[in-house]
C-alpha atoms as a PDB file:
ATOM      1  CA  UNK A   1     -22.045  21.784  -3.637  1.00  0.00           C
ATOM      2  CA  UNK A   2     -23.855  20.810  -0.357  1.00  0.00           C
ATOM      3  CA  UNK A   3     -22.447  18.129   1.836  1.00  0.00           C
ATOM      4  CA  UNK A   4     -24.835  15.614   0.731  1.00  0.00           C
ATOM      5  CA  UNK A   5     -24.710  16.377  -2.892  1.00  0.00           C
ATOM      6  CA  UNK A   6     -21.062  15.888  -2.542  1.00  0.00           C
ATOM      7  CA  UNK A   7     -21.556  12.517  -1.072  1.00  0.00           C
ATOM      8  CA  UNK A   8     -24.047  11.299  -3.724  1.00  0.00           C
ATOM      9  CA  UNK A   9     -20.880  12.666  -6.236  1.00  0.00           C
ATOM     10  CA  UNK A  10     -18.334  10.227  -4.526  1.00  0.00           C
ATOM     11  CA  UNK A  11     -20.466   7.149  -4.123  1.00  0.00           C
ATOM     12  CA  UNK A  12     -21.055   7.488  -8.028  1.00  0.00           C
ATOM     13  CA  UNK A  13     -17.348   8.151  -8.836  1.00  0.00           C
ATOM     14  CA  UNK A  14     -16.308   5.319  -6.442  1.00  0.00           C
ATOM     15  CA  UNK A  15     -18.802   2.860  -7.782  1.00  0.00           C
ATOM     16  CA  UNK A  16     -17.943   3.648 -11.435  1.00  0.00           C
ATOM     17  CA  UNK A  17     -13.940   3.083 -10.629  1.00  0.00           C
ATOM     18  CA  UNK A  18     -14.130   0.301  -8.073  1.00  0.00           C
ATOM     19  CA  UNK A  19     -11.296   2.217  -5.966  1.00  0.00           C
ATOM     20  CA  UNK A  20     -10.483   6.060  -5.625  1.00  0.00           C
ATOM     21  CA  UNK A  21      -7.490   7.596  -3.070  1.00  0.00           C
ATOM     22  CA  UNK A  22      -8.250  10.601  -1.123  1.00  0.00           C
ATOM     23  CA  UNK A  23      -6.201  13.187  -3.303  1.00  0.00           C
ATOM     24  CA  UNK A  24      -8.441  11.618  -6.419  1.00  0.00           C
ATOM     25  CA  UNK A  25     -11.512  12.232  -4.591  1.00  0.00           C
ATOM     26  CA  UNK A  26     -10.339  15.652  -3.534  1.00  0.00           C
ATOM     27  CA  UNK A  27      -8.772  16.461  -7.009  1.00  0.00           C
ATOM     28  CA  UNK A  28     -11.976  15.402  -8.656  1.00  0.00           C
ATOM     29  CA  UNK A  29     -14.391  17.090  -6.347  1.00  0.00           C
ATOM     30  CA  UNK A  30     -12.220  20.424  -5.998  1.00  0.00           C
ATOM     31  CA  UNK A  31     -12.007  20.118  -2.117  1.00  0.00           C
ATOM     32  CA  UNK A  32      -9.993  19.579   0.638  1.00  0.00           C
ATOM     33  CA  UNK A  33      -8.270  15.830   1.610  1.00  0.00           C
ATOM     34  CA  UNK A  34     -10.148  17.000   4.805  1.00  0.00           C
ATOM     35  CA  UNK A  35     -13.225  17.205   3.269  1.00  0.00           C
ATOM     36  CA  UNK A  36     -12.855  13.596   1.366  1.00  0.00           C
ATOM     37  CA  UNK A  37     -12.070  11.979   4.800  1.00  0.00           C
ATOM     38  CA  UNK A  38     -14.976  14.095   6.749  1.00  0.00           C
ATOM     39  CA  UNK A  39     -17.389  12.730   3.694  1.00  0.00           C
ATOM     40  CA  UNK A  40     -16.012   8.938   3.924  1.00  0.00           C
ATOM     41  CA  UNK A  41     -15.777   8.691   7.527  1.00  0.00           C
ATOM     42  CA  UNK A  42     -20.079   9.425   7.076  1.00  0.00           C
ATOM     43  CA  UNK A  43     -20.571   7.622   3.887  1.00  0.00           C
ATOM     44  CA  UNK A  44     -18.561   4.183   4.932  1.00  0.00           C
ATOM     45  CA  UNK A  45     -20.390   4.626   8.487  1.00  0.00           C
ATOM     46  CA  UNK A  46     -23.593   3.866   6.586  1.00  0.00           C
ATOM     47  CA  UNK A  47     -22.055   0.442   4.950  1.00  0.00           C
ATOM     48  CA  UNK A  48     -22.352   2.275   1.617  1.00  0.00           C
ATOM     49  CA  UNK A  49     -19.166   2.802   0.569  1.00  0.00           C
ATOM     50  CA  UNK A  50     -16.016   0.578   2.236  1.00  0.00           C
ATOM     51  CA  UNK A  51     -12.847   2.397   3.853  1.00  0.00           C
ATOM     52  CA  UNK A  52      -9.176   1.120   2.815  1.00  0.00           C
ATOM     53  CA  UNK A  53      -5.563   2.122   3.394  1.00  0.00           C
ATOM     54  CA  UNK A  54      -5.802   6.200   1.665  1.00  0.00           C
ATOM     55  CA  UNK A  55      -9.351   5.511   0.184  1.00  0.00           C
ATOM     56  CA  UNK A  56     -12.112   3.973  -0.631  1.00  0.00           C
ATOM     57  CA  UNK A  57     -13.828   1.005  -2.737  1.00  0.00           C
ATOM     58  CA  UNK A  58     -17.033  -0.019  -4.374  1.00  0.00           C
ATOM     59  CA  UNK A  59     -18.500  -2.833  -2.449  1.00  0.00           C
ATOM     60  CA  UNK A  60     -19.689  -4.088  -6.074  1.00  0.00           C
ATOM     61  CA  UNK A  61     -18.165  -6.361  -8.202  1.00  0.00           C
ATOM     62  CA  UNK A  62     -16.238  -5.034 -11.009  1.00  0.00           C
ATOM     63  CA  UNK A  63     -17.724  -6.160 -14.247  1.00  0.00           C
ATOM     64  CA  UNK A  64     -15.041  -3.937 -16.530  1.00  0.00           C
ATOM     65  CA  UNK A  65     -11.372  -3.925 -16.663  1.00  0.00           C
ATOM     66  CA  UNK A  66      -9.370  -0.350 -16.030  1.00  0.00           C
ATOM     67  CA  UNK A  67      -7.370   0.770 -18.924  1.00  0.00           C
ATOM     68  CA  UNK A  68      -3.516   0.812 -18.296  1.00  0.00           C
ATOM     69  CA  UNK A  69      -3.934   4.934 -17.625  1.00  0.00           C
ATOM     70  CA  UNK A  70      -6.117   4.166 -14.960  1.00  0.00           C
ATOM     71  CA  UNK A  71      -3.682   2.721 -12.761  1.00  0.00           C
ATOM     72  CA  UNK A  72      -0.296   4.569 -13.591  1.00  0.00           C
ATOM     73  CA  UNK A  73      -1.185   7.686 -11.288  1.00  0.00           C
ATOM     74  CA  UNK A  74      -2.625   5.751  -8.385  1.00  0.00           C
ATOM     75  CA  UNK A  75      -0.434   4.573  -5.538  1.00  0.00           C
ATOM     76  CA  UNK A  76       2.840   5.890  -7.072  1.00  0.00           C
ATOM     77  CA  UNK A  77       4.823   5.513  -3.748  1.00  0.00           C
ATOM     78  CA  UNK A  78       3.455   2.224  -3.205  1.00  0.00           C
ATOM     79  CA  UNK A  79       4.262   0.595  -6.546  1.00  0.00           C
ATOM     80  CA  UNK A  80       7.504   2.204  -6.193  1.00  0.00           C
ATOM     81  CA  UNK A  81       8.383   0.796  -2.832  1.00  0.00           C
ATOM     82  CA  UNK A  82       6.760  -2.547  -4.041  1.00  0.00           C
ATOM     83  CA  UNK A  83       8.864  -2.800  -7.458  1.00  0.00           C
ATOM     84  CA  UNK A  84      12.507  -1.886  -4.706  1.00  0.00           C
ATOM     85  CA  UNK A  85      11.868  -4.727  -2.867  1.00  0.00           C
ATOM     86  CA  UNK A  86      11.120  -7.199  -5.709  1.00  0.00           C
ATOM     87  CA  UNK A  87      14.326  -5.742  -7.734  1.00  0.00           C
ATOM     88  CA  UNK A  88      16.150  -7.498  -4.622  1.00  0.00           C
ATOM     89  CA  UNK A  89      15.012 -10.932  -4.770  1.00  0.00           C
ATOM     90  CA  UNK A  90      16.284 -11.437  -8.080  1.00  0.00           C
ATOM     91  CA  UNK A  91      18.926 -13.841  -8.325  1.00  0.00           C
ATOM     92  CA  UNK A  92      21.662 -13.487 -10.799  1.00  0.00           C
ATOM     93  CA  UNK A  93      21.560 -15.018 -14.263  1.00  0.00           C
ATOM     94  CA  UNK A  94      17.528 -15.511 -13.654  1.00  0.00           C
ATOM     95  CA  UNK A  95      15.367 -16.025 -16.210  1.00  0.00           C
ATOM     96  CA  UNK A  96      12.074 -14.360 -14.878  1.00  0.00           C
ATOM     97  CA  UNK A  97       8.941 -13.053 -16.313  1.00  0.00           C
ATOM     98  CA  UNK A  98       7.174  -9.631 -16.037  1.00  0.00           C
ATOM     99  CA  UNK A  99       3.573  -9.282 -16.308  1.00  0.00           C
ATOM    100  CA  UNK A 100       1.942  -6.698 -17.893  1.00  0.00           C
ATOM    101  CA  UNK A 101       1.134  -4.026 -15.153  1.00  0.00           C
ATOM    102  CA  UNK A 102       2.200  -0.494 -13.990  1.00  0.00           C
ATOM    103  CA  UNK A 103       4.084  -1.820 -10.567  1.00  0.00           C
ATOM    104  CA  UNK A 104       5.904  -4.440 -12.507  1.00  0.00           C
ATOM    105  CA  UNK A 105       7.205  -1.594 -14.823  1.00  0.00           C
ATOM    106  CA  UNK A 106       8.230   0.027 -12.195  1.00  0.00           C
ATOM    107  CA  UNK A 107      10.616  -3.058 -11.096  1.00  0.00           C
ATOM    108  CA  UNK A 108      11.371  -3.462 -14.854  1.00  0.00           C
ATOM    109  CA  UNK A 109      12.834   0.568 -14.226  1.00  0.00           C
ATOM    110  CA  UNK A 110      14.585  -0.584 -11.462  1.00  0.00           C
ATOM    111  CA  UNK A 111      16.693  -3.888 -13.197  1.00  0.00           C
ATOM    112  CA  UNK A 112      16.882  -2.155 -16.447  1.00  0.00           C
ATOM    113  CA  UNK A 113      20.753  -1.555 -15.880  1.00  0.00           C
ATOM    114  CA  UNK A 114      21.664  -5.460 -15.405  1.00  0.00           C
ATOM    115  CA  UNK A 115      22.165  -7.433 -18.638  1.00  0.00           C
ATOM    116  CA  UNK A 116      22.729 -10.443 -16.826  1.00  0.00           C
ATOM    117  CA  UNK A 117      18.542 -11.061 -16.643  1.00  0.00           C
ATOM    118  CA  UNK A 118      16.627 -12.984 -19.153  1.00  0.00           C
ATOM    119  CA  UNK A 119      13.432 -11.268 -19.135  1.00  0.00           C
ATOM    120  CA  UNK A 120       9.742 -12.372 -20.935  1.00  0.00           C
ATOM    121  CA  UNK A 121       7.290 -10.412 -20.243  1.00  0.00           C
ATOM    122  CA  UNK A 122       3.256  -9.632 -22.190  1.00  0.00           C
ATOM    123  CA  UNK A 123       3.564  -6.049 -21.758  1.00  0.00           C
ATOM    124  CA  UNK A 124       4.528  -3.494 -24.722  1.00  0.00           C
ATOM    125  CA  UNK A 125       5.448  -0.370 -22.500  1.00  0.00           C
ATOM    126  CA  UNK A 126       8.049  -2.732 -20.279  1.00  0.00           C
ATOM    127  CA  UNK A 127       9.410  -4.316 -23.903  1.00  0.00           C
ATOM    128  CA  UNK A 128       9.966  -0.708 -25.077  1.00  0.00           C
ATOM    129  CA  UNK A 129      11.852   0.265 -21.906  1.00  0.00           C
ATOM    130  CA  UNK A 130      14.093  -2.817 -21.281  1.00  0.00           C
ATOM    131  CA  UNK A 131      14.834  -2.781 -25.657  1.00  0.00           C
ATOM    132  CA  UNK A 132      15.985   0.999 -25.780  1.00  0.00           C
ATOM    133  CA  UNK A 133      17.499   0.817 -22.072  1.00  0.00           C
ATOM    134  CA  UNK A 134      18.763  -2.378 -21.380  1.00  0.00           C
ATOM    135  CA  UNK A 135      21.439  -5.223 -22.162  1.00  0.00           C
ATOM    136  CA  UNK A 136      19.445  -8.151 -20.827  1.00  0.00           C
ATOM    137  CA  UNK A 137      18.108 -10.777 -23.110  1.00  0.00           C
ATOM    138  CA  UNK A 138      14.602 -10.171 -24.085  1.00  0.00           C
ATOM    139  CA  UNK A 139      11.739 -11.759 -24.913  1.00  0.00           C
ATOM    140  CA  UNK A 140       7.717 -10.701 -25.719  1.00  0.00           C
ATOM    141  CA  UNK A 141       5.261 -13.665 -25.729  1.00  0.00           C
ATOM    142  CA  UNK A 142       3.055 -12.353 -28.585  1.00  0.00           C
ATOM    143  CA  UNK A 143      -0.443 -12.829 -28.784  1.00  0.00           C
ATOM    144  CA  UNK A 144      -3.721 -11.651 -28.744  1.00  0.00           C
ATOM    145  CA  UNK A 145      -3.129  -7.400 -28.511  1.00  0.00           C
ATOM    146  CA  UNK A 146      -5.224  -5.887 -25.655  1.00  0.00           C
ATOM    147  CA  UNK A 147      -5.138  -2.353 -26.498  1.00  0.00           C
ATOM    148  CA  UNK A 148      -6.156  -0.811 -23.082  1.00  0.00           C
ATOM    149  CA  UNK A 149      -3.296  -2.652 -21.642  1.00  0.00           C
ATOM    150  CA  UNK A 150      -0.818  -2.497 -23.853  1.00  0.00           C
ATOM    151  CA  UNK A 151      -0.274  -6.099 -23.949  1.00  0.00           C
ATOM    152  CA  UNK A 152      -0.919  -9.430 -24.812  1.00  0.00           C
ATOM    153  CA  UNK A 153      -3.253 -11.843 -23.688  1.00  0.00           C
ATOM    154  CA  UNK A 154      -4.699 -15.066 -24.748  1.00  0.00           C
ATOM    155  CA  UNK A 155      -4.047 -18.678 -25.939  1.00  0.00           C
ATOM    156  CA  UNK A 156      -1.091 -17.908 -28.058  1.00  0.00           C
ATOM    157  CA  UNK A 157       0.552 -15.905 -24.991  1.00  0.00           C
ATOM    158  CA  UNK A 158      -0.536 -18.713 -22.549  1.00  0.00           C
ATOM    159  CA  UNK A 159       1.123 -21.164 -24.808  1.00  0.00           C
ATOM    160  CA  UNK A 160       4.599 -19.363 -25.532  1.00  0.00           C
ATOM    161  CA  UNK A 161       4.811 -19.209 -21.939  1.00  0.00           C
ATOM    162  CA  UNK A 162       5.456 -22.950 -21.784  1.00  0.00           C
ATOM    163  CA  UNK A 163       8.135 -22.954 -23.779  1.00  0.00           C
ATOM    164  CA  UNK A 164       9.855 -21.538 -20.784  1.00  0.00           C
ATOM    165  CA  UNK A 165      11.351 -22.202 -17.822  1.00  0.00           C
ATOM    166  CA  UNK A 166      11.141 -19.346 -15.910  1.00  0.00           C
ATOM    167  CA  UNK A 167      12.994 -18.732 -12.150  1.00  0.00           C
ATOM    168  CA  UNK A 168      10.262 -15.914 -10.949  1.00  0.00           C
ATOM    169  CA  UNK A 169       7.219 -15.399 -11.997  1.00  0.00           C
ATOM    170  CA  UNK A 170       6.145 -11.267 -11.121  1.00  0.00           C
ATOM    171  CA  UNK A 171       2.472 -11.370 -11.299  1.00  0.00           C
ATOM    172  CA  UNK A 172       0.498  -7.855 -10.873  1.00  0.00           C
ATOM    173  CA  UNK A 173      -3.709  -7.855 -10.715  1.00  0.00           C
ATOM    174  CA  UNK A 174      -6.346  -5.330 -10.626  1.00  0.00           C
ATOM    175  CA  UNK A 175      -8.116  -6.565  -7.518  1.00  0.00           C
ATOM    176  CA  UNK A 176      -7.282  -9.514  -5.065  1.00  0.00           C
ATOM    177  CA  UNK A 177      -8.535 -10.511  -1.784  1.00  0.00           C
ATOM    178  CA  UNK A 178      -7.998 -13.535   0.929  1.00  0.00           C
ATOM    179  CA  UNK A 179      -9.251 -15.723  -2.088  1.00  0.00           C
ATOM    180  CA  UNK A 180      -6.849 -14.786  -4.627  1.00  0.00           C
ATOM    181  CA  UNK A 181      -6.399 -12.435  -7.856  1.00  0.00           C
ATOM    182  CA  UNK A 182      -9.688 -11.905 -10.048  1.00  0.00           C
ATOM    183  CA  UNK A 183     -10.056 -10.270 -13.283  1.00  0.00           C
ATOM    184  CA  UNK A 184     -12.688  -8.782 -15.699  1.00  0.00           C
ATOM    185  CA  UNK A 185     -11.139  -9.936 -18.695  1.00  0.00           C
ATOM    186  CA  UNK A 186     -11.713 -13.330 -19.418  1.00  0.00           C
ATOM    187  CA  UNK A 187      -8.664 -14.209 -21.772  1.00  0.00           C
ATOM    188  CA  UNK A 188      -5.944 -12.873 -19.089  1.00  0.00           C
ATOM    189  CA  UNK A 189      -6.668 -15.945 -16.825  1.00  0.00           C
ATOM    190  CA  UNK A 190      -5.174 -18.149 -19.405  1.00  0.00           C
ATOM    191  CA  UNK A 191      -1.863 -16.589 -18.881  1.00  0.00           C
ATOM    192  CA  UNK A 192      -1.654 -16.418 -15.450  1.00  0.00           C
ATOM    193  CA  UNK A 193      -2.597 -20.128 -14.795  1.00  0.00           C
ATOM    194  CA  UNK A 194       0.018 -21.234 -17.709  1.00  0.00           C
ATOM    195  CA  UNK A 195       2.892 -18.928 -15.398  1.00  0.00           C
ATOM    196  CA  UNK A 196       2.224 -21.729 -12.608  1.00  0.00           C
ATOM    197  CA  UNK A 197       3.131 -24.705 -14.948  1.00  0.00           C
ATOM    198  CA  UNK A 198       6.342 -22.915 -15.964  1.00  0.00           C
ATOM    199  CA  UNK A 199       7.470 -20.806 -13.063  1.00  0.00           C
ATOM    200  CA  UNK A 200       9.687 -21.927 -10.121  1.00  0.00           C
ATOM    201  CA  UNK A 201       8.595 -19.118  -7.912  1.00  0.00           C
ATOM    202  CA  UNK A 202       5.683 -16.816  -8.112  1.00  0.00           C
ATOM    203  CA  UNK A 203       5.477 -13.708  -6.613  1.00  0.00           C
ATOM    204  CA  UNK A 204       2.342 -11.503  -6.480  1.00  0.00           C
ATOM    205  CA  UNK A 205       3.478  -7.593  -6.823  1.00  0.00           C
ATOM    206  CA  UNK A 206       0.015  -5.851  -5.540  1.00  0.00           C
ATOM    207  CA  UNK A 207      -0.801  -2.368  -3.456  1.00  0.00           C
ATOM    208  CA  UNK A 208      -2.796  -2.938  -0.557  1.00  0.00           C
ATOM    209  CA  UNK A 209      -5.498  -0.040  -1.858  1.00  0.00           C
ATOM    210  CA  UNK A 210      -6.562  -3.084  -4.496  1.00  0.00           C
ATOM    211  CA  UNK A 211      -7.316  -5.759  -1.335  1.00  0.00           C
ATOM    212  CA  UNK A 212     -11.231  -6.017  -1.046  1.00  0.00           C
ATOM    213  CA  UNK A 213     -11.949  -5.603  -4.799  1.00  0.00           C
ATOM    214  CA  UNK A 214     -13.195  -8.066  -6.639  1.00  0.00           C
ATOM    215  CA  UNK A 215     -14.245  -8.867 -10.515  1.00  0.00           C
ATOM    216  CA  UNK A 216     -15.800 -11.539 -12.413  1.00  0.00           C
ATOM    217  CA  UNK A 217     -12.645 -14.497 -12.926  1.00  0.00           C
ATOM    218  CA  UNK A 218     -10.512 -15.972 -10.378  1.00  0.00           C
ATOM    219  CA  UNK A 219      -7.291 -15.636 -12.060  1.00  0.00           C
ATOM    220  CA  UNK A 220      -5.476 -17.583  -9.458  1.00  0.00           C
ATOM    221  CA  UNK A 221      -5.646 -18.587  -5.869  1.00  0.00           C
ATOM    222  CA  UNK A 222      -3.954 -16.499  -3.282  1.00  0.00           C
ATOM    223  CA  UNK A 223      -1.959 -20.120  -2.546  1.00  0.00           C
ATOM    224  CA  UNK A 224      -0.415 -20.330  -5.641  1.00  0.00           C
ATOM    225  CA  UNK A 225       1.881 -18.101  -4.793  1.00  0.00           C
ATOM    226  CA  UNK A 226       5.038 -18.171  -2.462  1.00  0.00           C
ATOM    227  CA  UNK A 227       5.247 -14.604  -1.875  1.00  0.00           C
ATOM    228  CA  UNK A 228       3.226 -11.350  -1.979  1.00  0.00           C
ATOM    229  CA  UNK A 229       5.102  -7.732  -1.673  1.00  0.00           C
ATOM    230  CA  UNK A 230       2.435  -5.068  -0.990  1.00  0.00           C
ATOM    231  CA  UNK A 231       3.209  -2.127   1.229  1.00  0.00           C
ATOM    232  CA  UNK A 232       1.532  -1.690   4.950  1.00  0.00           C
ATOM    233  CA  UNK A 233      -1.812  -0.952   4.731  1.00  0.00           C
ATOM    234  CA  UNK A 234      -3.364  -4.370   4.845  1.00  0.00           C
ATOM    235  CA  UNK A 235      -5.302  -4.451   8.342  1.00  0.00           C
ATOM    236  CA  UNK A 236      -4.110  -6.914  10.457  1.00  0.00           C
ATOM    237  CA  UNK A 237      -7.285  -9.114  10.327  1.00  0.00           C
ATOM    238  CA  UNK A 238      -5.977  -9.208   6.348  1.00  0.00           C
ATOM    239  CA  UNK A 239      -2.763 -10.372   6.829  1.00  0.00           C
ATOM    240  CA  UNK A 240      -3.919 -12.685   9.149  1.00  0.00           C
ATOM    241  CA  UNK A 241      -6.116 -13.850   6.420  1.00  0.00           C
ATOM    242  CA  UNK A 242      -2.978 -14.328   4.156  1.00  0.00           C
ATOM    243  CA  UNK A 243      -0.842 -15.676   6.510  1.00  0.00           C
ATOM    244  CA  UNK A 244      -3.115 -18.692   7.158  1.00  0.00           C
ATOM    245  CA  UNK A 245      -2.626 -19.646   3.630  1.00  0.00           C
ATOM    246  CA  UNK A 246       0.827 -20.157   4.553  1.00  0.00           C
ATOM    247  CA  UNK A 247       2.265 -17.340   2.409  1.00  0.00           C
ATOM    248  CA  UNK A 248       4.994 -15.493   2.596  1.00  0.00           C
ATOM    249  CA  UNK A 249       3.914 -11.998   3.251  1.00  0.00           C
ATOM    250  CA  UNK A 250       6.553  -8.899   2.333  1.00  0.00           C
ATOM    251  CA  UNK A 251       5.858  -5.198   3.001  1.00  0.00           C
ATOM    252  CA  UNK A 252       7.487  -2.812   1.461  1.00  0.00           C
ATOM    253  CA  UNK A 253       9.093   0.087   3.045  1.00  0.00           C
ATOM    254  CA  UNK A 254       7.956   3.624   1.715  1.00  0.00           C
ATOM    255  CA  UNK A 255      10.858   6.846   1.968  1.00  0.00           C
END
């Protein structure tokens, strides 16, 4: 494959994920992480493409929400780091509530051993863990079943949530910029905006590689939340962005 039929590959790949890493690109293409960058550096030079922390994203709007299996392989080290830091804000004898995501199951992996937790959460593959794992009280919202996400969504989720009174909210999103969290799927906003009327805190668990993307719902604004973990690859000009909302802005600390 010549260089510019390579290039025409990764614009198309980018634009029909929204966001691809380097090792993706290169894993996908069958070339070097070299390569990728050499290609990028060209492509995003031209305003085609845009560069962020280890990739790249569309500049288009995402009109269609990633399946769960999307997201589990992509930013492993980041999620991890994320879901460390989060385990540590958790007060004991909390009740808190764990939205369906791949970084919140990685904090769910990391509390699984304390039974002191009351935990709710929309999301089948966390419910699994914490019920064959752990000794905390636990509780699924029920609802509407979205397949590709293994988990619920939906009036009937948005209203069992206010039957709680939660400590800490952990909300994760497919995209998010200086505005706030957006979403493709219509009947997940619902959910998120019932969290705020039941949640003393809320804390948005995100990777920085998602910053920039954007889809058709505004799920939330960035201000209603009083903390965001991501890890460090939000440019300074973004967290200047965030911290002018007056959030509280946490980076996590990769091994």
């Amino acid at each position: 494959m010549i260089p510019t039929e390579r290039r025409e590959a990764i614009v198309k790949l980018v634009e029909s994920k929204g966001v691809l890493s380097i090792p993706e690109l290169a894993d996908l293409l069958n070339v070097s992480a070299i390569t990728v960058r050499r290609d990028l550096k060209e492509i995003c030079s031209q305003g085609i493409l845009q560069s962020v922390f280890g990739g790249v994203r569309s500049k288009n709007r995402s009109s269609i929400e990633p399946r769960r299996d999307y997201f589990e392989n992509r930013a492993k080290p980041q999620k991890k780091a994320i879901a460390l830091k989060a385990s540590k804000i958790i007060p004991k004898n909390s009740c808190i509530f764990l939205d369906a995501g791949t970084t919140t199951y990685a904090l769910a992996d990391f509390i699984k051993d304390r039974s002191d937790l009351t935990i709710i959460t929309n999301d089948f593959i966390i419910t699994n863990l914490l019920m064959l794992q752990s000794k905390c009280k636990l509780i699924h919202t029920g609802g509407t079943v979205a397949r590709g996400n293994s988990a619920c969504v939906g009036d009937a989720t948005s209203r069992s949530l206010l039957n709680y009174n939660i400590d800490i909210a952990f909300v994760s999103s497919p995209s998010w910029d200086a505005r706030g969290i957006t979403t493709s799927a219509e009947e997940k906003v619902s959910v998120k905006r019932s969290l705020m009327q039941c949640s003393q805190r809320m804390v948005l668990l995100v990777d920085s590689l998602k910053f920039g993307t954007t889809s058709t719902y505004l799920s939330l604004p960035l201000k209603a939340f009083d903390t965001i973990i991501t890890d460090k690859g939000l440019s300074d000009e973004d967290k200047d962005l965030i911290h002018s909302s007056g959030i509280s802005l946490v980076f996590a600390e990769m091994n």
